[in-house]
N, C-alpha and C. Protein backbone atom coordinates (compact mmCIF):
# COMPACT_ATOMS: atom_id res chain seq x y z
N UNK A 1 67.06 -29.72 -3.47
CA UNK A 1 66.26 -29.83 -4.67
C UNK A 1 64.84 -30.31 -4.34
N UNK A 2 65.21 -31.18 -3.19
CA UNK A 2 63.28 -31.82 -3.03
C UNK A 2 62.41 -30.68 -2.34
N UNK A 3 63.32 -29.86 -1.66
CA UNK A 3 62.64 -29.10 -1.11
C UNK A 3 62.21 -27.49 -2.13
N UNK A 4 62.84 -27.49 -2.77
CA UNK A 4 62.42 -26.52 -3.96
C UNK A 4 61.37 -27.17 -5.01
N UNK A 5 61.56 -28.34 -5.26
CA UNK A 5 60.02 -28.85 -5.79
C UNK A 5 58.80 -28.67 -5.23
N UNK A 6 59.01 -29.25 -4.08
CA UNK A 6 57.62 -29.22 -2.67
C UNK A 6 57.22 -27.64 -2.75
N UNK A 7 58.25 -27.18 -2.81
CA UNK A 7 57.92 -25.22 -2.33
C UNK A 7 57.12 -24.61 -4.03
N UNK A 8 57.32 -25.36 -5.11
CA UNK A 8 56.71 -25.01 -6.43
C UNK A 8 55.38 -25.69 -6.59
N UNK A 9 55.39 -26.97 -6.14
CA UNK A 9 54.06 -27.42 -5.85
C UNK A 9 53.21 -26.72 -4.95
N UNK A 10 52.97 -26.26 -4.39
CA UNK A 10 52.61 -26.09 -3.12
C UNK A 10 52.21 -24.20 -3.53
N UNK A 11 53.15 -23.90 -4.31
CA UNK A 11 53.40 -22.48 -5.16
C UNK A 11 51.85 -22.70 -5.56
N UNK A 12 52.13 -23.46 -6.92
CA UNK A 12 51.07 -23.40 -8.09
C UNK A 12 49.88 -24.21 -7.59
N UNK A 13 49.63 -24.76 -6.25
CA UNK A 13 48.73 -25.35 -5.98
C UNK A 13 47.96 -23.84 -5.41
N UNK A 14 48.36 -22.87 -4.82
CA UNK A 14 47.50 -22.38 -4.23
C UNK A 14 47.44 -21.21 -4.61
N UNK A 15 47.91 -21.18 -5.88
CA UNK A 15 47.75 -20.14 -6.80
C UNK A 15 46.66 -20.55 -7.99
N UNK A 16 46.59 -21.60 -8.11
CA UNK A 16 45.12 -22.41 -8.65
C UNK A 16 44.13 -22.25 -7.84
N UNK A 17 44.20 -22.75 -6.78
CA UNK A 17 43.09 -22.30 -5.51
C UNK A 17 42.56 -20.62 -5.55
N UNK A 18 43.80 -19.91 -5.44
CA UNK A 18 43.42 -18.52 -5.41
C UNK A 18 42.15 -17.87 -6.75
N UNK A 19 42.47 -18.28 -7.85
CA UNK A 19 42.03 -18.61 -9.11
C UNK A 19 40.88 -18.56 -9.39
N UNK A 20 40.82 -20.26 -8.82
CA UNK A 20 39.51 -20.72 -8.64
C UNK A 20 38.20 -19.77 -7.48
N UNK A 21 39.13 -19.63 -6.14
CA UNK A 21 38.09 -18.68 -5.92
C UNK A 21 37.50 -17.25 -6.36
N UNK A 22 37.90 -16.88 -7.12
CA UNK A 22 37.62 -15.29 -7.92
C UNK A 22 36.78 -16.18 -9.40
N UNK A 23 35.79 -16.18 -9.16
CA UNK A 23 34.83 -16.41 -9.87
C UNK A 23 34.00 -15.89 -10.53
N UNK A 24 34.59 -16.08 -12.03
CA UNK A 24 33.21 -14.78 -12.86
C UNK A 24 32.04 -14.72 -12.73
N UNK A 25 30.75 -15.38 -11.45
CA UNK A 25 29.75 -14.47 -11.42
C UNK A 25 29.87 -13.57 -10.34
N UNK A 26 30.80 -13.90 -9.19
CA UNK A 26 31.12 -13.38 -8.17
C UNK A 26 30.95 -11.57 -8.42
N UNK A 27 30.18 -11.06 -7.57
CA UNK A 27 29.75 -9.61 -8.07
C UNK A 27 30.45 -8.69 -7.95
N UNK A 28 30.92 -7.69 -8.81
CA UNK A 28 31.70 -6.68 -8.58
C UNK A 28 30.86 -5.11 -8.16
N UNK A 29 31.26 -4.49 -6.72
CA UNK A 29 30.69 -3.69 -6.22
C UNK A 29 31.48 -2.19 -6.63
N UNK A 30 30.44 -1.30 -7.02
CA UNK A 30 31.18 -0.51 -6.82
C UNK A 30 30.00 1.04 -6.29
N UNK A 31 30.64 1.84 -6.07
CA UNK A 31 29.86 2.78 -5.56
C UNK A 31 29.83 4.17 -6.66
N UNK A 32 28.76 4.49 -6.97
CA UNK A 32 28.51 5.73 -8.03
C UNK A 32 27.50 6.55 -7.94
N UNK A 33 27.85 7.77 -8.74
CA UNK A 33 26.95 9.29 -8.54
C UNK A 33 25.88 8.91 -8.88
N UNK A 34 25.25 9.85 -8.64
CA UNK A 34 23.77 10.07 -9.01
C UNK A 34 23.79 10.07 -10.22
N UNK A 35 24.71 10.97 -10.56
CA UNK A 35 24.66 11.66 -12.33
C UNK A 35 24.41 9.78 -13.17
N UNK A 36 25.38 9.00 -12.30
CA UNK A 36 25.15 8.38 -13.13
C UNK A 36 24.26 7.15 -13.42
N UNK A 37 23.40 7.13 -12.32
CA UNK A 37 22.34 6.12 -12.61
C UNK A 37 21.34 6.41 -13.75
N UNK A 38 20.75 5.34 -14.44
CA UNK A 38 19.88 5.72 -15.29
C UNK A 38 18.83 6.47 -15.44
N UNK A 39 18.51 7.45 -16.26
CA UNK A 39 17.88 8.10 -16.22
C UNK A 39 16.39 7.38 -16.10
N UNK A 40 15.48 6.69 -16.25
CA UNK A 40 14.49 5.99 -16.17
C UNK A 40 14.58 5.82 -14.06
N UNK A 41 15.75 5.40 -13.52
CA UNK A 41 15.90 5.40 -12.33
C UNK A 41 15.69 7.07 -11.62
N UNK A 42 16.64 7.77 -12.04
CA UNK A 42 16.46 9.20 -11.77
C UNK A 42 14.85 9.58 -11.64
N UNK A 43 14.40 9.23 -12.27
CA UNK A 43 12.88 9.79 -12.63
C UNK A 43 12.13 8.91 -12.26
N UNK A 44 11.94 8.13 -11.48
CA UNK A 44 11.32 6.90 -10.62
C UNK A 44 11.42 7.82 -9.07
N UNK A 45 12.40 7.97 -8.71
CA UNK A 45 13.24 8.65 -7.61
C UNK A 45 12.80 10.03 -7.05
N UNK A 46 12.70 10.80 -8.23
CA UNK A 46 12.51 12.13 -8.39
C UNK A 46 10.49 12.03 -8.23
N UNK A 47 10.00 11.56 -9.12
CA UNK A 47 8.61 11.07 -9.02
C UNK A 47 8.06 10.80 -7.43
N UNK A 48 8.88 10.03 -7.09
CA UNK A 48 7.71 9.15 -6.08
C UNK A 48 8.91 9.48 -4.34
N UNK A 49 9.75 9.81 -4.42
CA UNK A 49 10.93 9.77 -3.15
C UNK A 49 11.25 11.50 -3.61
N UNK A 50 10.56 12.53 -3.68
CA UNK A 50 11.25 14.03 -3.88
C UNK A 50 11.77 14.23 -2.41
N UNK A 51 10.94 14.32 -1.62
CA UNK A 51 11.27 14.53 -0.42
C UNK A 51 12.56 13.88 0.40
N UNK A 52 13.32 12.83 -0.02
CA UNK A 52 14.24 12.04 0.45
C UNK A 52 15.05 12.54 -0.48
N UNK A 53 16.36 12.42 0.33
CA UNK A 53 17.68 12.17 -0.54
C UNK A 53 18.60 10.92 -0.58
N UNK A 54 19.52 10.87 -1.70
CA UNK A 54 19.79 9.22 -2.06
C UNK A 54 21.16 9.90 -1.47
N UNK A 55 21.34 8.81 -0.19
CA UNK A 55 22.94 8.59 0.76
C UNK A 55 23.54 8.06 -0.31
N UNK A 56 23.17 6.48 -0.51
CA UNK A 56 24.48 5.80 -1.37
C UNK A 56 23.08 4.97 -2.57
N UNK A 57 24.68 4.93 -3.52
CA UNK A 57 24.19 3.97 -4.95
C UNK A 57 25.16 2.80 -5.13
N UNK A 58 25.23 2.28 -5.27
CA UNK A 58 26.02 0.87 -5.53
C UNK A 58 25.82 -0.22 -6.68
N UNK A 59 26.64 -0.45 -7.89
CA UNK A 59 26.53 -0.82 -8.74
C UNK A 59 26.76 -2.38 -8.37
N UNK A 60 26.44 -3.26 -9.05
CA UNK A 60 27.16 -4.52 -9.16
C UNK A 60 26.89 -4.74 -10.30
N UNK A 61 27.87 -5.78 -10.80
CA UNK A 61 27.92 -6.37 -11.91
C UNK A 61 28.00 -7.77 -11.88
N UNK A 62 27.55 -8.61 -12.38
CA UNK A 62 27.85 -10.06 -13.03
C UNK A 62 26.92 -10.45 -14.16
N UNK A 63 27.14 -11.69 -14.18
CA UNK A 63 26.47 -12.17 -15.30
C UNK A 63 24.89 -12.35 -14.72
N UNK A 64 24.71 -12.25 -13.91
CA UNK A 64 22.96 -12.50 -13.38
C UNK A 64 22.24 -11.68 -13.74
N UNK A 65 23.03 -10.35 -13.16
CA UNK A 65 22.60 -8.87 -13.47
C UNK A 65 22.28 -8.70 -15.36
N UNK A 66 22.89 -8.97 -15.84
CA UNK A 66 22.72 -8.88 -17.44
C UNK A 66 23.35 -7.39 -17.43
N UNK A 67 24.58 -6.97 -16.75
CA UNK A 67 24.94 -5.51 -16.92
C UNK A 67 25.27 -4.78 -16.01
N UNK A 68 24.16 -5.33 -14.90
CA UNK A 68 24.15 -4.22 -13.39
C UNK A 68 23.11 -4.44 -12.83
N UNK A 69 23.46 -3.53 -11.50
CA UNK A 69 22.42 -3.79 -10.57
C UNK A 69 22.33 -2.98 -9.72
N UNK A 70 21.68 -2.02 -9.74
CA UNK A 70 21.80 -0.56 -9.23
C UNK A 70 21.07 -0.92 -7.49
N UNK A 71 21.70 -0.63 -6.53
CA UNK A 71 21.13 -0.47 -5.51
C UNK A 71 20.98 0.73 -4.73
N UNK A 72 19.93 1.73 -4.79
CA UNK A 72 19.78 2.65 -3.79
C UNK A 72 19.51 3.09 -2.87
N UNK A 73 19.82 3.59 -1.61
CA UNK A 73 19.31 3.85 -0.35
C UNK A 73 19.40 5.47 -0.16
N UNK A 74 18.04 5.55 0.58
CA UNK A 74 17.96 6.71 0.51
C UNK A 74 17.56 7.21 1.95
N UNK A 75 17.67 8.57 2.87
CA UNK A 75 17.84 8.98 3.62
C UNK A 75 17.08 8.56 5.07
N UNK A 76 15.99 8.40 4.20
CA UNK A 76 15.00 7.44 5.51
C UNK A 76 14.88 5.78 5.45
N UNK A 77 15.92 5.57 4.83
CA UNK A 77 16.16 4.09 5.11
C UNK A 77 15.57 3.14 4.04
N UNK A 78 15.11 3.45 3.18
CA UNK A 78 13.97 3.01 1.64
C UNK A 78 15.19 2.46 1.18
N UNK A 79 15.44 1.18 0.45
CA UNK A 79 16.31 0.68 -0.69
C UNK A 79 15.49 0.15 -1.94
N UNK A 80 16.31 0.72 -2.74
CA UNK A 80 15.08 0.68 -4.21
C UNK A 80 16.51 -0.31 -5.03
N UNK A 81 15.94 -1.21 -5.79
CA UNK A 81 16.49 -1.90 -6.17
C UNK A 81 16.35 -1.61 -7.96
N UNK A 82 17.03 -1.30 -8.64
CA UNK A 82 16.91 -1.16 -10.66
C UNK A 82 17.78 -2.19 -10.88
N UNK A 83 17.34 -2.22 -12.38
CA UNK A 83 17.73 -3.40 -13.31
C UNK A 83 18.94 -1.82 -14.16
N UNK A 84 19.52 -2.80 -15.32
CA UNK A 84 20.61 -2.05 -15.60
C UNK A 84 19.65 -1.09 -16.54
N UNK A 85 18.67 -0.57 -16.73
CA UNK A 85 17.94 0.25 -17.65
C UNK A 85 17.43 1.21 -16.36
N UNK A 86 17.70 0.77 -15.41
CA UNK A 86 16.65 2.20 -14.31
C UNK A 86 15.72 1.22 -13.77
N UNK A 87 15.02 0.24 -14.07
CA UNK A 87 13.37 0.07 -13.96
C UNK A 87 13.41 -0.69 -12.50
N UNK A 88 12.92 -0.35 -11.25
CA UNK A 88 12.86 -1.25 -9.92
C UNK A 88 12.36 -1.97 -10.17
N UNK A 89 12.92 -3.04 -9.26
CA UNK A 89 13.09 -4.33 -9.62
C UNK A 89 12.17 -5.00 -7.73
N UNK A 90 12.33 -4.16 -6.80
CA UNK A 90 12.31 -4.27 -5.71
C UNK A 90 12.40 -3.15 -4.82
N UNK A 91 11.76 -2.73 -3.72
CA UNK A 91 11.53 -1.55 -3.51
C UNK A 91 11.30 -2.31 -1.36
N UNK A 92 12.30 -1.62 -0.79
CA UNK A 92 11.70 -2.15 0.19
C UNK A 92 11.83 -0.75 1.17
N UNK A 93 10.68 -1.41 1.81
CA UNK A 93 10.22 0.32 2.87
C UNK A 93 11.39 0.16 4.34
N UNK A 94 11.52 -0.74 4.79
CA UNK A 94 12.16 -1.21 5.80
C UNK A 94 11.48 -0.25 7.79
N UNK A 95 10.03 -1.02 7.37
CA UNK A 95 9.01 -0.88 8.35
C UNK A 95 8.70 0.97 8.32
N UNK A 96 8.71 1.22 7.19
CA UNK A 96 8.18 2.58 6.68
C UNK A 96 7.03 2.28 5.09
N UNK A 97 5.80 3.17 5.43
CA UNK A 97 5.07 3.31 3.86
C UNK A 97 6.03 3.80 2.88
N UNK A 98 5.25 3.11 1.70
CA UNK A 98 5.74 2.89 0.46
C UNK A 98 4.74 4.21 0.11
N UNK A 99 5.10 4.93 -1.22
CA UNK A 99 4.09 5.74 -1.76
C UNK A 99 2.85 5.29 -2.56
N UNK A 100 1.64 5.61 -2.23
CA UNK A 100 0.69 4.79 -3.44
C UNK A 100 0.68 4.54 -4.62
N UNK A 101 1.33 5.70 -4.97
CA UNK A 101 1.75 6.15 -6.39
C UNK A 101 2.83 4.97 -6.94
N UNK A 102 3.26 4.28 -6.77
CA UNK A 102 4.62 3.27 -6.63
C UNK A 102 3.52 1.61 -6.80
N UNK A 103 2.10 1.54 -6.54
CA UNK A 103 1.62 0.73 -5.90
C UNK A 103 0.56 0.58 -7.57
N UNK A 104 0.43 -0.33 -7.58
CA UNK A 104 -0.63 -0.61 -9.12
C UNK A 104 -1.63 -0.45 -8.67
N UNK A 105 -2.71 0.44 -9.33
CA UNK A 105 -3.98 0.56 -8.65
C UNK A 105 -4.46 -0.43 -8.13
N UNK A 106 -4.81 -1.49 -9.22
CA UNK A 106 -5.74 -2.98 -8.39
C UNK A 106 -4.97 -3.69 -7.11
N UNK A 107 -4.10 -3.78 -6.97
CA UNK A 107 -3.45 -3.93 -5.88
C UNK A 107 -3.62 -3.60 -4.81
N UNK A 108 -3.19 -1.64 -4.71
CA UNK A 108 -3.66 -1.07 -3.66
C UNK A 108 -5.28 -0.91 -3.06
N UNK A 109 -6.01 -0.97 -4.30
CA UNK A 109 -7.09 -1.35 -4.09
C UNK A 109 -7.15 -2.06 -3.53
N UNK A 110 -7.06 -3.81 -3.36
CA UNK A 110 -7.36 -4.72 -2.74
C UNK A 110 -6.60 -4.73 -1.40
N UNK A 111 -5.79 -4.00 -1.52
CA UNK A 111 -5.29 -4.31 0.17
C UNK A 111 -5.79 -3.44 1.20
N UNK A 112 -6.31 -1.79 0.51
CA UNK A 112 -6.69 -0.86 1.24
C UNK A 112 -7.92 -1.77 1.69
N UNK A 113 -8.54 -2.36 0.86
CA UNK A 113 -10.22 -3.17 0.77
C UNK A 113 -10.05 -4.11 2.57
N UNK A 114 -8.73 -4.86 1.71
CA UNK A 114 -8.37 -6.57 2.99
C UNK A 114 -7.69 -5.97 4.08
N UNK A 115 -7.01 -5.01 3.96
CA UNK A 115 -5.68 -4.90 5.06
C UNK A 115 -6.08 -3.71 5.54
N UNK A 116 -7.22 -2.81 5.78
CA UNK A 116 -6.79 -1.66 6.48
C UNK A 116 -5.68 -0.93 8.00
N UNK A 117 -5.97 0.05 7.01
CA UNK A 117 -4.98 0.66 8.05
C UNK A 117 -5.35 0.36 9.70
N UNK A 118 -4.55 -0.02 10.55
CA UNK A 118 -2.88 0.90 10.50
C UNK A 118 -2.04 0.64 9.72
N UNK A 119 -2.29 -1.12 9.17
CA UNK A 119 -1.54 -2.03 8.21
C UNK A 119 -1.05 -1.23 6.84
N UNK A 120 0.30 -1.31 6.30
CA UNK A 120 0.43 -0.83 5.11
C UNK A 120 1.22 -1.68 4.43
N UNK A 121 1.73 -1.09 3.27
CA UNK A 121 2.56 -1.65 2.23
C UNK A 121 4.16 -1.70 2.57
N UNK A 122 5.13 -2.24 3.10
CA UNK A 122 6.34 -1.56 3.19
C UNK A 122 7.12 -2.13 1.93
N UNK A 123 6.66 -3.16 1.13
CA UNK A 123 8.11 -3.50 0.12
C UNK A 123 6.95 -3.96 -1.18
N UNK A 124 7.68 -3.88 -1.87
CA UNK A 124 6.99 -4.40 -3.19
C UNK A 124 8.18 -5.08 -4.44
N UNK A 125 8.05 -6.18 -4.74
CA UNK A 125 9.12 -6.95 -5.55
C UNK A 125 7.85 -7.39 -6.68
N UNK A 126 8.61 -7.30 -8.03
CA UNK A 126 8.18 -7.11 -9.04
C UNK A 126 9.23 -9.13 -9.70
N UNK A 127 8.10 -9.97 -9.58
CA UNK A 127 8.98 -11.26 -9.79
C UNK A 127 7.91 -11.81 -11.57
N UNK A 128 8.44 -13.26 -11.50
CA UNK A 128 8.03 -13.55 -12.43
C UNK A 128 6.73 -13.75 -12.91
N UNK A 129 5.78 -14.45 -11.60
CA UNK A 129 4.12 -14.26 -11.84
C UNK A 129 3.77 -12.65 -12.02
N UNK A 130 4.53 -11.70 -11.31
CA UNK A 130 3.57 -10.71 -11.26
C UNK A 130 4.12 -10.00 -10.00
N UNK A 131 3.59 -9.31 -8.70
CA UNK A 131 4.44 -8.90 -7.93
C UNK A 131 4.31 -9.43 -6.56
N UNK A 132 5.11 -8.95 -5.34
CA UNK A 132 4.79 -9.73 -4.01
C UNK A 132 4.41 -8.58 -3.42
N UNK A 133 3.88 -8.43 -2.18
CA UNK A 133 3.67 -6.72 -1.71
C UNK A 133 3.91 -7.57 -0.47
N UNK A 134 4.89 -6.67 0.50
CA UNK A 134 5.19 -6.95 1.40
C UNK A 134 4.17 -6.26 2.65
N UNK A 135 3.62 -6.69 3.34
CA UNK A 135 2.26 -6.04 4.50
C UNK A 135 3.57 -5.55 5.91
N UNK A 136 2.47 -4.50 6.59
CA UNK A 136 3.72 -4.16 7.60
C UNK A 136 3.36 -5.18 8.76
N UNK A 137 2.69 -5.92 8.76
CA UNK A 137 2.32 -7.34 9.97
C UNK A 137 3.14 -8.58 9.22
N UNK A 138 4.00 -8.01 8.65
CA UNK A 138 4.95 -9.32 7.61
C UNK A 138 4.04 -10.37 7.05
N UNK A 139 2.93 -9.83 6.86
CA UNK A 139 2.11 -10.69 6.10
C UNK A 139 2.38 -10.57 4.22
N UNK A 140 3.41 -11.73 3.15
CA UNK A 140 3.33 -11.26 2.05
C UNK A 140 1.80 -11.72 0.91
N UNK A 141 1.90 -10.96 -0.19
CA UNK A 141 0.43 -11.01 -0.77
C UNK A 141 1.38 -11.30 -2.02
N UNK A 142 0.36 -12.56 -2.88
CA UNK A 142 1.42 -12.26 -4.33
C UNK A 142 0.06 -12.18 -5.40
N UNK A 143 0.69 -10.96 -6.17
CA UNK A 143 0.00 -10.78 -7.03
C UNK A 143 -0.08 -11.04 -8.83
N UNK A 144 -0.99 -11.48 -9.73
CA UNK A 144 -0.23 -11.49 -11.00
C UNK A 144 0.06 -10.02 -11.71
N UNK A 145 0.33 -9.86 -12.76
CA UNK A 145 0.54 -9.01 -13.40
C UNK A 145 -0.39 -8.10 -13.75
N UNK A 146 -1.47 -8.73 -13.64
CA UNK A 146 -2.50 -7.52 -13.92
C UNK A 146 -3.07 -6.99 -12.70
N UNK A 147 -2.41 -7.55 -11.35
CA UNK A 147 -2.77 -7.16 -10.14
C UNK A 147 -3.90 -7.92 -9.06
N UNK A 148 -4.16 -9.11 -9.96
CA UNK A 148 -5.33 -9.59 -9.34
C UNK A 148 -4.48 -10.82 -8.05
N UNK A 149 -5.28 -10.76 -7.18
CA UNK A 149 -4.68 -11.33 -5.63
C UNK A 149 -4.72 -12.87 -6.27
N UNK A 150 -3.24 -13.48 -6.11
CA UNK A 150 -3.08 -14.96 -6.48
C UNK A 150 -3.01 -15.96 -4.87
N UNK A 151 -2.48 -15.03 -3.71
CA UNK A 151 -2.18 -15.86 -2.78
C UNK A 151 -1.41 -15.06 -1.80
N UNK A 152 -1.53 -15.83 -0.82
CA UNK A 152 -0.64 -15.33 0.09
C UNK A 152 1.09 -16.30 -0.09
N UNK A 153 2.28 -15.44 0.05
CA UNK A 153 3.31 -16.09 0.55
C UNK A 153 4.18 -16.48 1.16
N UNK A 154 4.38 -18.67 1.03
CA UNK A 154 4.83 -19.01 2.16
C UNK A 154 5.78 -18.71 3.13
């Protein structure tokens, strides 16, 4: 009998444990068509990446996401990051140019101005001041919203 108690404790102890680790923000991955990313995404894609094709899409879900979290990679190595409506959120070149077209005028302006080439743009994240532009000398630039140069970041 003591030993069938010990073996029920020991049960429901680590079946609480198990529990506890599966955690509702913990992200749920999953992998999906083209067909079905958002159309606002589709046409971001189609716009500015024609020439590439999208390998994989990968959904996640939790509560951070507010819905989802579309991650795409596409043939030359580009991962474009959408919010659950389509809209990138993050765009990284991964030591490849970004398209200009992708790039807010005043922005590209100022970097074509500060950074000339060979130097380019490889990532661009769209945060709460405004955006970061990632330089291909890993130098980042943060910008506000209307594009005007706030700083470099640490």
């Amino acid at each position: 009998m003591k030993k069938l108690t010990w073996f029920a404790a020991a049960l429901i102890t680590g079946s609480a444990l198990t529990f506890m680790a599966c955690d509702k923000d913990d992200p749920i991955e999953s992998d999906i068509t083209y067909a079905e990313l958002p159309q606002l995404g589709k046409t971001m894609i189609e716009t500015h990446f024609e020439a590439n094709t999208v390998v994989s899409i990968t959904r996640k879900n939790n509560s951070d996401t507010d819905g989802g979290l579309y991650e795409v990679r596409l043939n030359n190595g580009i991962e474009i990051d959408l919010d659950k409506d389509g809209n990138w959120t993050d765009i990284e070149g991964n030591r490849q140019k970004l398209p200009d077209t992708l790039i807010p005028s005043p922005i590209l302006s100022y970097v074509v101005k500060q950074y000339p080439a060979p130097l380019f743009i490889e990532g661009i994240d769209k945060e709460p001041y405004g955006y970061q532009i990632d330089l291909s000398n890993d130098l980042d630039l943060k910008f506000n919203a209307d594009g005007s140069f706030i700083g470099l970041d640490d």
